[in-house]
C-alpha atoms as a PDB file:
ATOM      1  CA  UNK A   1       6.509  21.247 -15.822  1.00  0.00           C
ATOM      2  CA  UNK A   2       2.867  22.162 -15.763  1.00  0.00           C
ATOM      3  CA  UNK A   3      -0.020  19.754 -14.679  1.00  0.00           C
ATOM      4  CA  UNK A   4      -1.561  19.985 -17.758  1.00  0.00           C
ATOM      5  CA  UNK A   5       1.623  18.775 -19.570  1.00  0.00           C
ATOM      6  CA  UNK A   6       1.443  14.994 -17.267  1.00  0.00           C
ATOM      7  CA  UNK A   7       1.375  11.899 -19.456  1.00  0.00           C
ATOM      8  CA  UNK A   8       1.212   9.053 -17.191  1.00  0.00           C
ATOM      9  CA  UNK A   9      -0.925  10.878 -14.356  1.00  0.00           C
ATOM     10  CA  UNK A  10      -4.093  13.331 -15.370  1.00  0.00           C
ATOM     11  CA  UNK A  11      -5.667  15.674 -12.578  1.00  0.00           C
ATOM     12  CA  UNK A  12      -8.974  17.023 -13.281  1.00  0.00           C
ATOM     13  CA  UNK A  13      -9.437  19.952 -10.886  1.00  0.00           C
ATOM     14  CA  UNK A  14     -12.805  20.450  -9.484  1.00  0.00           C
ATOM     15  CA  UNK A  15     -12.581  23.399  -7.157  1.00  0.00           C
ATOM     16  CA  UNK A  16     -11.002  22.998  -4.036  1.00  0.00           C
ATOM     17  CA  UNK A  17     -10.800  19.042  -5.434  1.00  0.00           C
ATOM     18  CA  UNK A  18      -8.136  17.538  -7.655  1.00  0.00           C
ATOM     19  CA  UNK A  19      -8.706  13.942  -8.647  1.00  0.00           C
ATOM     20  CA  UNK A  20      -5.756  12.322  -9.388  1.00  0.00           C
ATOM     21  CA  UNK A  21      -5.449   9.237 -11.969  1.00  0.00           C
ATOM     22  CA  UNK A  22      -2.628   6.818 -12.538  1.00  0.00           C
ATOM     23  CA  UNK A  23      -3.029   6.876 -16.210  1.00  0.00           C
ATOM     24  CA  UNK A  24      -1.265   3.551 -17.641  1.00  0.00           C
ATOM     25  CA  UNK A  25      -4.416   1.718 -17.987  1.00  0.00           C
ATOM     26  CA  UNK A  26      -2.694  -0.462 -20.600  1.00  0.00           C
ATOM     27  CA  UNK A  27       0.051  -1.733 -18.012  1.00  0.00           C
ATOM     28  CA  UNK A  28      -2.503  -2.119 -15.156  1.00  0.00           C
ATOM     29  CA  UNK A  29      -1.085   1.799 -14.153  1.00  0.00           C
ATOM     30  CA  UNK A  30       2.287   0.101 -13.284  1.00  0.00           C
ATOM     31  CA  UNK A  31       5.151   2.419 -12.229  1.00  0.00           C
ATOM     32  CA  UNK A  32       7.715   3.781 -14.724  1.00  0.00           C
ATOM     33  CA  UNK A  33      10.046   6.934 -14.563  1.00  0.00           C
ATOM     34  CA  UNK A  34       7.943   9.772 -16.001  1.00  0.00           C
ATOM     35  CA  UNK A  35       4.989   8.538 -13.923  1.00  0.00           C
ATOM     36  CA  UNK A  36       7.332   8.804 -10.588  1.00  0.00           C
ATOM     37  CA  UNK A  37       8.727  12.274 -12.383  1.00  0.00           C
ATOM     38  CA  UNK A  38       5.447  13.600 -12.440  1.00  0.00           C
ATOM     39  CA  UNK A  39       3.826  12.450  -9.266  1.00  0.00           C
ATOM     40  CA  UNK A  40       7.046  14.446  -7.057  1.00  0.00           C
ATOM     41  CA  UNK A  41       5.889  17.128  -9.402  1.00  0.00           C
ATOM     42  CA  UNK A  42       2.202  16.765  -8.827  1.00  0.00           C
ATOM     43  CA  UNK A  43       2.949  16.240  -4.743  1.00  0.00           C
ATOM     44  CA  UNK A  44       5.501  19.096  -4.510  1.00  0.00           C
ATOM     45  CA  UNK A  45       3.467  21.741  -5.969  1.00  0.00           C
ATOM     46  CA  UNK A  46       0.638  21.058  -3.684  1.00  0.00           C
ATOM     47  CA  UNK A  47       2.811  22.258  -0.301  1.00  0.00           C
ATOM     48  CA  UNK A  48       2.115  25.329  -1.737  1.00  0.00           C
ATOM     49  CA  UNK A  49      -1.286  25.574  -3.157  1.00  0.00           C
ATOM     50  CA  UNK A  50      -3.706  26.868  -1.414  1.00  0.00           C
ATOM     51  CA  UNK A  51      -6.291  26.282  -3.783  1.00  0.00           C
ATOM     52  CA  UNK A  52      -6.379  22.583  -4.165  1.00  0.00           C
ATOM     53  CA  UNK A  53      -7.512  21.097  -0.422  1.00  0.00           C
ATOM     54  CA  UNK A  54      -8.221  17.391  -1.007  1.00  0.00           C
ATOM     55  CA  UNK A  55      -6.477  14.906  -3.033  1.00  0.00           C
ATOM     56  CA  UNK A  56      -8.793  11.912  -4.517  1.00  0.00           C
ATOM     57  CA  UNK A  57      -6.784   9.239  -6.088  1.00  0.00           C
ATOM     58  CA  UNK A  58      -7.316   6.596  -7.955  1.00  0.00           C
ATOM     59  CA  UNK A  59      -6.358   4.525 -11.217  1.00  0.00           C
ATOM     60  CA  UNK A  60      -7.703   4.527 -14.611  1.00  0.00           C
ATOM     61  CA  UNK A  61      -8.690   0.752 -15.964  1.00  0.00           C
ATOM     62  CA  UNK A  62      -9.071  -2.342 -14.221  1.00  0.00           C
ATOM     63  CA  UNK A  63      -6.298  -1.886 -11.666  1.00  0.00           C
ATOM     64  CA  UNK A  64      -5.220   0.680  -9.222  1.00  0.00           C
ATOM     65  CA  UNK A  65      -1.771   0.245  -9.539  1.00  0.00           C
ATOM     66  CA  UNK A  66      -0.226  -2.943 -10.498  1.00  0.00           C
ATOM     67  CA  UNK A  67       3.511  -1.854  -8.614  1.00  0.00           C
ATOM     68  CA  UNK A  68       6.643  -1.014 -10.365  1.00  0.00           C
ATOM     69  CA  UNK A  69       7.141  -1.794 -14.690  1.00  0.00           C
ATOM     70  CA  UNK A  70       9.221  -4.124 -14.080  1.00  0.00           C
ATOM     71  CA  UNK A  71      10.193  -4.581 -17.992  1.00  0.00           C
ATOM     72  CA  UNK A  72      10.169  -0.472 -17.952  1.00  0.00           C
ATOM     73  CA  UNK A  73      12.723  -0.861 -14.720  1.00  0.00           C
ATOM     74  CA  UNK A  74      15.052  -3.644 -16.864  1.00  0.00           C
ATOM     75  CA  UNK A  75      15.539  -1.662 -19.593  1.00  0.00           C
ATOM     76  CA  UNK A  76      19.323  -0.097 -19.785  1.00  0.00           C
ATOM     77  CA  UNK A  77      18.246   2.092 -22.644  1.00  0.00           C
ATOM     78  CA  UNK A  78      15.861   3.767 -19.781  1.00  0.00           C
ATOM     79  CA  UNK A  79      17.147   7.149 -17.735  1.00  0.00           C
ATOM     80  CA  UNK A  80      18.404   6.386 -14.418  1.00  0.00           C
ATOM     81  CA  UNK A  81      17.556   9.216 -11.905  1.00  0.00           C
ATOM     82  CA  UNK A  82      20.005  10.190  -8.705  1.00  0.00           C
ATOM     83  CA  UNK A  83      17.152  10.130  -6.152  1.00  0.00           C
ATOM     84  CA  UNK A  84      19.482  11.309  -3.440  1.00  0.00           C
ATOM     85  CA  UNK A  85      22.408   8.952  -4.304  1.00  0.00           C
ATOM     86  CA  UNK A  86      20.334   5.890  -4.053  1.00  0.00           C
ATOM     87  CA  UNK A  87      18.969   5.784  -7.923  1.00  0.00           C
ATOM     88  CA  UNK A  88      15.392   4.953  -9.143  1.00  0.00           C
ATOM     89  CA  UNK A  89      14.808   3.478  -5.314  1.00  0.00           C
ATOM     90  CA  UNK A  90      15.524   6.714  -3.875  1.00  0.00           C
ATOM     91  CA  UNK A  91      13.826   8.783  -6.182  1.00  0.00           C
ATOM     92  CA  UNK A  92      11.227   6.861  -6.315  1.00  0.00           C
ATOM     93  CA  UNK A  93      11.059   6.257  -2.294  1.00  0.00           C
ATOM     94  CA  UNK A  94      10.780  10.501  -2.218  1.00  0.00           C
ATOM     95  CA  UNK A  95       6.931   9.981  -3.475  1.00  0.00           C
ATOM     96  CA  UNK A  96       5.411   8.673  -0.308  1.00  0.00           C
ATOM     97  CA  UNK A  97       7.527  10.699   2.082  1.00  0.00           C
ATOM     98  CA  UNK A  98       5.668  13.986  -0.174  1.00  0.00           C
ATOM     99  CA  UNK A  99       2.372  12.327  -0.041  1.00  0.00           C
ATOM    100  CA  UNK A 100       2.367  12.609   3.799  1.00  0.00           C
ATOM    101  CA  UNK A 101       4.362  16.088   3.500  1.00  0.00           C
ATOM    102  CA  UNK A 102       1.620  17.688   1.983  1.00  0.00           C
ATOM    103  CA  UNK A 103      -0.965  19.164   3.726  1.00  0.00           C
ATOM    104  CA  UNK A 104      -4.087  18.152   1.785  1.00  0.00           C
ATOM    105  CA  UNK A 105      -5.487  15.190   2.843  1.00  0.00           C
ATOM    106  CA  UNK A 106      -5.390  12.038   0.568  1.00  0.00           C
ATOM    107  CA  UNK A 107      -8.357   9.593  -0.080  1.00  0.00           C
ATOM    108  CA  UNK A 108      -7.483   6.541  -2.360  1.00  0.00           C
ATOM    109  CA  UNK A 109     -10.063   4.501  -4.257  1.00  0.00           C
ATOM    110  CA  UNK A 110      -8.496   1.149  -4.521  1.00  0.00           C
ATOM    111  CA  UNK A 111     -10.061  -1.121  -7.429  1.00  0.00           C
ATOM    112  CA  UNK A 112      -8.271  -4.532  -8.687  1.00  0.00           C
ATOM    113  CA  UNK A 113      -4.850  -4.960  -7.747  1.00  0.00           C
ATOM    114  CA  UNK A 114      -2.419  -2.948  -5.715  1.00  0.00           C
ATOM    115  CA  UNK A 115       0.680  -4.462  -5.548  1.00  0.00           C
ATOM    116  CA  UNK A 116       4.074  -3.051  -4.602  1.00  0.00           C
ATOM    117  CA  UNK A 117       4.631   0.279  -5.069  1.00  0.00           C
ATOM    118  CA  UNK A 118       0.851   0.343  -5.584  1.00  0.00           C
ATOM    119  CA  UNK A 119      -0.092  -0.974  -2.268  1.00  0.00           C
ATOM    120  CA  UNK A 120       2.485   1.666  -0.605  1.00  0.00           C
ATOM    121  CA  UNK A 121       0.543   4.333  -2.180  1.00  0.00           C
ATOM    122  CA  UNK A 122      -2.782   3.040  -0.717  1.00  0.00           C
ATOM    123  CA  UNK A 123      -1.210   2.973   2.520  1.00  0.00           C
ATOM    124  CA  UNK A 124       0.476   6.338   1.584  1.00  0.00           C
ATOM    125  CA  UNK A 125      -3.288   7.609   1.836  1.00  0.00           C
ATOM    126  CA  UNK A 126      -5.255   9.543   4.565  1.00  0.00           C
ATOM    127  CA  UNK A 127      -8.270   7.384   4.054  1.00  0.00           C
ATOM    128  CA  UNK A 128      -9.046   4.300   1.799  1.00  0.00           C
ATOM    129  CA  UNK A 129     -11.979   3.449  -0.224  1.00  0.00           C
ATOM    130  CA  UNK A 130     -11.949  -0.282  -1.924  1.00  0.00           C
ATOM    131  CA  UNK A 131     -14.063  -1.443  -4.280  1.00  0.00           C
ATOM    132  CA  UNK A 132     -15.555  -5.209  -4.079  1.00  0.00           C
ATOM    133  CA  UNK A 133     -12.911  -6.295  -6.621  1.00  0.00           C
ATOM    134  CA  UNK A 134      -9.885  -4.738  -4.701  1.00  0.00           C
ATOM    135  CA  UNK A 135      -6.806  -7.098  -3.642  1.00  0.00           C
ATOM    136  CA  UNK A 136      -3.782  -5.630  -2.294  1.00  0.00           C
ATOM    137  CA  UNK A 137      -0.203  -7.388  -1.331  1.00  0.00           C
ATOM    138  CA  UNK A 138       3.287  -6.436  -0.601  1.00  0.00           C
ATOM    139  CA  UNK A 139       4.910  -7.773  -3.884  1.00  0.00           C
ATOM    140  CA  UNK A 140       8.279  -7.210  -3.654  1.00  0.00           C
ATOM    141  CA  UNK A 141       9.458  -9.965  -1.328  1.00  0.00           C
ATOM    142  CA  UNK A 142       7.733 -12.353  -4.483  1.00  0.00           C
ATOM    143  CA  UNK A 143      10.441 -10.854  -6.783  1.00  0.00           C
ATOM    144  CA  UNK A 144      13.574 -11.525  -4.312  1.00  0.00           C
ATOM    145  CA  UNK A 145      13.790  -8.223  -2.648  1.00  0.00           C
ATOM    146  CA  UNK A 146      12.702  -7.248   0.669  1.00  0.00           C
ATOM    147  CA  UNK A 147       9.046  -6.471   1.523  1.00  0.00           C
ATOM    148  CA  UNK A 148      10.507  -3.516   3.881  1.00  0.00           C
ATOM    149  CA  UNK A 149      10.309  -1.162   0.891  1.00  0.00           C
ATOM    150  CA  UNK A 150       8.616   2.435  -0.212  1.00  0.00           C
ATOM    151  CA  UNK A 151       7.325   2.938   3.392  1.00  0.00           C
ATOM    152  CA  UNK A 152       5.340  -0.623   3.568  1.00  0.00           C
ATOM    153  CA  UNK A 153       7.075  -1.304   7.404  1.00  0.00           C
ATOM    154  CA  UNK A 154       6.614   1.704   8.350  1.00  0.00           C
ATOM    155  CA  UNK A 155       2.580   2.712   7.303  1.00  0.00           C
ATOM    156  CA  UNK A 156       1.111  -1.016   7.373  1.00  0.00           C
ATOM    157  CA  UNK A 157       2.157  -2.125  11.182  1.00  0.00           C
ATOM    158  CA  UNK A 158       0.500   1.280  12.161  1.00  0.00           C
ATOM    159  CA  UNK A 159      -2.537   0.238  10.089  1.00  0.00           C
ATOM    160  CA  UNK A 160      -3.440  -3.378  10.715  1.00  0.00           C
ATOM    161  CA  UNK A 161      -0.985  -3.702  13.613  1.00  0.00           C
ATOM    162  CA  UNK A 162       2.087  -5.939  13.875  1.00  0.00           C
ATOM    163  CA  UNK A 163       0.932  -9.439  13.364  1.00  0.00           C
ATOM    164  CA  UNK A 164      -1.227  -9.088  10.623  1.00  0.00           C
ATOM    165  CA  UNK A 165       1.658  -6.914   8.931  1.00  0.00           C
ATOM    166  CA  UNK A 166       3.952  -9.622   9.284  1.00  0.00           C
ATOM    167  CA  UNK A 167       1.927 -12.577   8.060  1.00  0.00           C
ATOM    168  CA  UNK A 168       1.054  -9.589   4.854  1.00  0.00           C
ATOM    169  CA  UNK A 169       4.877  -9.126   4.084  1.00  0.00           C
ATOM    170  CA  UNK A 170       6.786 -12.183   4.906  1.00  0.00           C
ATOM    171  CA  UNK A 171       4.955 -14.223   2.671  1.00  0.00           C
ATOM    172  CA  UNK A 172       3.474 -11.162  -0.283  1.00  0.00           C
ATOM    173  CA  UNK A 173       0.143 -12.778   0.129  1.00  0.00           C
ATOM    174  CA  UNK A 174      -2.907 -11.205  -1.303  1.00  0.00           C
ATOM    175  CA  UNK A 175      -5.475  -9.136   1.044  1.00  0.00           C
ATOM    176  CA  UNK A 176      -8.912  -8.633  -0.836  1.00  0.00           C
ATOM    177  CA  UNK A 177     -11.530  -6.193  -0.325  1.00  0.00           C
ATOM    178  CA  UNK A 178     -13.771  -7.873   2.744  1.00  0.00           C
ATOM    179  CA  UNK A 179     -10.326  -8.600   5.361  1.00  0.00           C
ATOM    180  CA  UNK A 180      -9.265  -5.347   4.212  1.00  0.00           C
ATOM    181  CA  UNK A 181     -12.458  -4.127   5.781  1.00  0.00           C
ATOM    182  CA  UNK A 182     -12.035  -6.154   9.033  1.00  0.00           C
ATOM    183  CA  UNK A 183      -8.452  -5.190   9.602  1.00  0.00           C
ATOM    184  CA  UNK A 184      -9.286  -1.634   9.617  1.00  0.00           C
ATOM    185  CA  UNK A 185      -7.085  -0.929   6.497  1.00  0.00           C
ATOM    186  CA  UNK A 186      -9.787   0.544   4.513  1.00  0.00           C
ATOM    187  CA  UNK A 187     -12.688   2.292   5.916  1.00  0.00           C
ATOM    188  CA  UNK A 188     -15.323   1.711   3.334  1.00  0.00           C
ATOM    189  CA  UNK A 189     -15.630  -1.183   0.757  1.00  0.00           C
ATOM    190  CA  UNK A 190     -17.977  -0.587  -1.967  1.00  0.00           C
ATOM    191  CA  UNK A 191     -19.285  -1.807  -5.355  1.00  0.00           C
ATOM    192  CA  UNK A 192     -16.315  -0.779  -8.043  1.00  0.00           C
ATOM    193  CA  UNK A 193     -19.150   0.996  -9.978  1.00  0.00           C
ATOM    194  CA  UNK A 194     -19.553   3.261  -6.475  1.00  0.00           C
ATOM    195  CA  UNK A 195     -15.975   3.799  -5.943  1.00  0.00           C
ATOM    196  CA  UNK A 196     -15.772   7.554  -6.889  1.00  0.00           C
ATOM    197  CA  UNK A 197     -19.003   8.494  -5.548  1.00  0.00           C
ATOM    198  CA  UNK A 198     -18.084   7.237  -1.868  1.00  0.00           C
ATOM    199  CA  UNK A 199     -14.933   8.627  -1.953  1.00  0.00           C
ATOM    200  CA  UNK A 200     -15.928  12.221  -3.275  1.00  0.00           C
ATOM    201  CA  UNK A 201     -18.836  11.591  -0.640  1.00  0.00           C
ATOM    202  CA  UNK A 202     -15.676  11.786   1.794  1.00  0.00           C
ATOM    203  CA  UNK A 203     -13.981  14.747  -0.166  1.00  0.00           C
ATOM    204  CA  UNK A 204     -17.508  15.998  -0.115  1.00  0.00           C
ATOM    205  CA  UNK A 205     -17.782  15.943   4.188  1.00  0.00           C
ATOM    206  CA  UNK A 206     -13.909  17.176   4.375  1.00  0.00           C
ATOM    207  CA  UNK A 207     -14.643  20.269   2.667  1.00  0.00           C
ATOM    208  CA  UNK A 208     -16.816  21.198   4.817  1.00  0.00           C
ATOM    209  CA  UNK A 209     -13.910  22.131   7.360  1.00  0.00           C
ATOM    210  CA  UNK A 210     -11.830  25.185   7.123  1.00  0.00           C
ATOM    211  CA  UNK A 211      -8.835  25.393   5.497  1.00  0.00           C
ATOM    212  CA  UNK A 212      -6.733  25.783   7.863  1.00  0.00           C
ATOM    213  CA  UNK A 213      -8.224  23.497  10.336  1.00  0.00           C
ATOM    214  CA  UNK A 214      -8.089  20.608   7.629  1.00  0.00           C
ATOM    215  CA  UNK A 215      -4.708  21.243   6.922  1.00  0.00           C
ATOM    216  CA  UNK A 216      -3.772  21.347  10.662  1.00  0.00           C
ATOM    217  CA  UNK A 217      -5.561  18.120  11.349  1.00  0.00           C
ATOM    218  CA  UNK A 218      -3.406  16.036   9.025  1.00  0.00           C
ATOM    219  CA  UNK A 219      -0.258  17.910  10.401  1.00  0.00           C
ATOM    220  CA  UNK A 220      -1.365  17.015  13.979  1.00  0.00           C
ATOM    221  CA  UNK A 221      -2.264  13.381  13.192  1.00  0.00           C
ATOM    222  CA  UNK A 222       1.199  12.866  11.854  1.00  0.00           C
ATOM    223  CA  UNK A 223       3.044  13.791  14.487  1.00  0.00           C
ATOM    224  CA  UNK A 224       1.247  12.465  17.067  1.00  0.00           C
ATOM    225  CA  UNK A 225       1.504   9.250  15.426  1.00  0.00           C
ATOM    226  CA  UNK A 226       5.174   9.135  16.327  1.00  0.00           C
ATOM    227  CA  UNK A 227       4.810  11.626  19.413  1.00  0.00           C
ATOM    228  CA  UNK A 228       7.149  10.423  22.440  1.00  0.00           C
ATOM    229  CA  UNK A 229       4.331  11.048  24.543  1.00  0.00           C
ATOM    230  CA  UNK A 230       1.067  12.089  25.658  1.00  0.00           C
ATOM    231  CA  UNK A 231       2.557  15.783  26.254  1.00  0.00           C
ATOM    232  CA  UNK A 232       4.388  15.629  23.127  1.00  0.00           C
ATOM    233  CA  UNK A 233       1.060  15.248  21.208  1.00  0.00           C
ATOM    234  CA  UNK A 234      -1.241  17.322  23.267  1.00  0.00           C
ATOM    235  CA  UNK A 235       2.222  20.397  22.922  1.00  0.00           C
ATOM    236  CA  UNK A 236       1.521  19.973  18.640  1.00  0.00           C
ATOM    237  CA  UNK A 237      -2.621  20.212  19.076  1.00  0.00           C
ATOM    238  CA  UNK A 238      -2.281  22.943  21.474  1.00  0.00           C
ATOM    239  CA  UNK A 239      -0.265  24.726  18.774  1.00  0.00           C
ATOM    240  CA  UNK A 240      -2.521  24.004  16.009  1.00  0.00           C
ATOM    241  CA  UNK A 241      -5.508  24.610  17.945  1.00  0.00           C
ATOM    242  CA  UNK A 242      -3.938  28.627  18.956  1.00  0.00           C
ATOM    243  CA  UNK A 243      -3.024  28.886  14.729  1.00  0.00           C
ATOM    244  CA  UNK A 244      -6.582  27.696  13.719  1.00  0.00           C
ATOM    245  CA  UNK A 245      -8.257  29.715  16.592  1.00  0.00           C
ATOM    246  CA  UNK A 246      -6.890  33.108  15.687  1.00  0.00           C
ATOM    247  CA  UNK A 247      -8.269  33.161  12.393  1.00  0.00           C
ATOM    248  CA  UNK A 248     -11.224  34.624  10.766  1.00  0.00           C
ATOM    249  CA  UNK A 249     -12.691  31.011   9.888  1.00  0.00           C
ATOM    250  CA  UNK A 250     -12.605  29.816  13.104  1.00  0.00           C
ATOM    251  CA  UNK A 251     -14.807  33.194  14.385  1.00  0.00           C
ATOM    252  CA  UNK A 252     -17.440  32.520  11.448  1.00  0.00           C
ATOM    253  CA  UNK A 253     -17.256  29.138  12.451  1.00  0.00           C
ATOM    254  CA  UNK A 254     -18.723  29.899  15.830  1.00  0.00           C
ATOM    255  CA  UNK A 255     -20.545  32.637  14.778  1.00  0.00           C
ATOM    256  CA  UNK A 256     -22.390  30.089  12.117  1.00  0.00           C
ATOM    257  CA  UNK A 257     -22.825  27.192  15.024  1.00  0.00           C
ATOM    258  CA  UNK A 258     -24.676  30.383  17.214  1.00  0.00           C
ATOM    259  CA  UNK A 259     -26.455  31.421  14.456  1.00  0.00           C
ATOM    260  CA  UNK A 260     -27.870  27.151  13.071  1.00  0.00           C
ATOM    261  CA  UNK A 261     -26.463  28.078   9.909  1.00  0.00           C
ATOM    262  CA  UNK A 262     -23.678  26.861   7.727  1.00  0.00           C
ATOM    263  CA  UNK A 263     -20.329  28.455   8.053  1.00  0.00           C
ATOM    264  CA  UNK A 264     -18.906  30.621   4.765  1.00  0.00           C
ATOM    265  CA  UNK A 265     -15.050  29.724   5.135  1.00  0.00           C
ATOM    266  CA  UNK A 266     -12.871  32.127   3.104  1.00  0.00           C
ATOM    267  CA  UNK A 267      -9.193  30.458   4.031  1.00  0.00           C
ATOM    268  CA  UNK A 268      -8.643  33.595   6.250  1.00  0.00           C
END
């Protein structure tokens, strides 16, 4: 598979930026097979690209993402992947654990509805933009299953903090754009018609890093996030700090701040 051969995802590729679309405007960019075939496709490829160093993402149409196709999902005729023995949960599931696997930092521009598997990959996200119209909810426990699903009770108590993820996914209430703002689970909110500026803005201020150092920065933030400790953190950022310090970035780095100029990276 080649990314130029997607049909329910496009990536337009503008230098060291890919912007990523859900493209299903039709079905509010709802979830079927191909699209979750495609975006482990899209997410694997980038653990090795060197090229590509920030991920904007964001849906065509009126909606981010309106969760899984739930009609698409019903249908026996459809295929029915292994994803590691647990089916089309499993395979699907393997999405968000490669959006935080890969080492280019993710910024999501959330407009209308994310719901679901939608919401999960807002939350999936480094950083979150939302436009005025944005409303996001866990919708799975308002279908009979569990709200505890594609990494939502794991990402959103780390996010907006226990309470507030409990009240959010024991009852699959709605969280628009404005309490999104106040409980810290977007950073920015934003007339829809701004969206994309403001969140290449951020791509924009990211690129200004080195390579390696903005690759090392999500690595460190991960694990410190679970880190068993205060020494268990500080042992991962002492590590990254000794990789990013012996290369010839971080020298023209200094050299540039000595010199009140901007800093040519090369990736080296």
């Amino acid at each position: 598979m080649d990314i130029n051969d997607y049909k329910t995802i496009e990536v337009e590729q503008q230098g060291a930026l890919d912007i990523l679309w859900l493209n299903r405007p039709e079905q509010l960019n709802s979830i079927n097979t191909p699209m979750v075939t495609e975006l482990r496709h899209y997410f694997d490829q980038l653990a090795e690209n060197e090229n590509t160093r920030v991920v904007i993402m964001g849906g065509r149409g009126k909606a981010f993402c309106a969760g899984l196709d739930i009609k698409s999902a019903s249908d026996p005729a459809q295929p029915r992947p292994f994803g590691g023995g647990m089916g089309f949960q499993g395979y699907l599931a393997d999405v968000y654990v490669k959006m935080r696997r890969c080492p280019q930092p993710i910024i999501s521009m959330i407009q209308g509805a994310a719901c679901g598997g939608g919401f999960a990959f807002a939350l999936a996200s480094d950083v979150r933009i939302a436009a005025d119209t944005a409303k996001m909810n866990a919708a799975f426990i308002k279908v009979g299953l569990s709200a505890c699903d594609m990494g939502t009770s794991y990402f959103l108590p780390r996010l907006v903090g226990t309470s507030i993820a409990s009240e959010l996914m024991l009852t699959g209430k709605f969280i628009h754009a404005e309490r999104c703002l106040s409980t810290n689970l977007v950073s920015e909110v934003v007339a829809e018609e701004d969206l994309f500026a403001t969140a290449n803005d951020y791509a924009q201020q990211m690129l200004l890093a080195s390579p390696m150092g903005l690759r090392l920065t999500k690595d460190g933030l991960n694990v410190a996030i679970d880190a068993a400790g205060l020494e268990a953190a500080i042992a991962v950022e002492n590590r990254n700090q000794v990789l990013c310090s012996r290369t010839k970035d971080a020298k023209e780095g200094m050299q540039a701040f000595i010199e009140k100029r901007a800093p040519q990276y090369t990736g080296r």
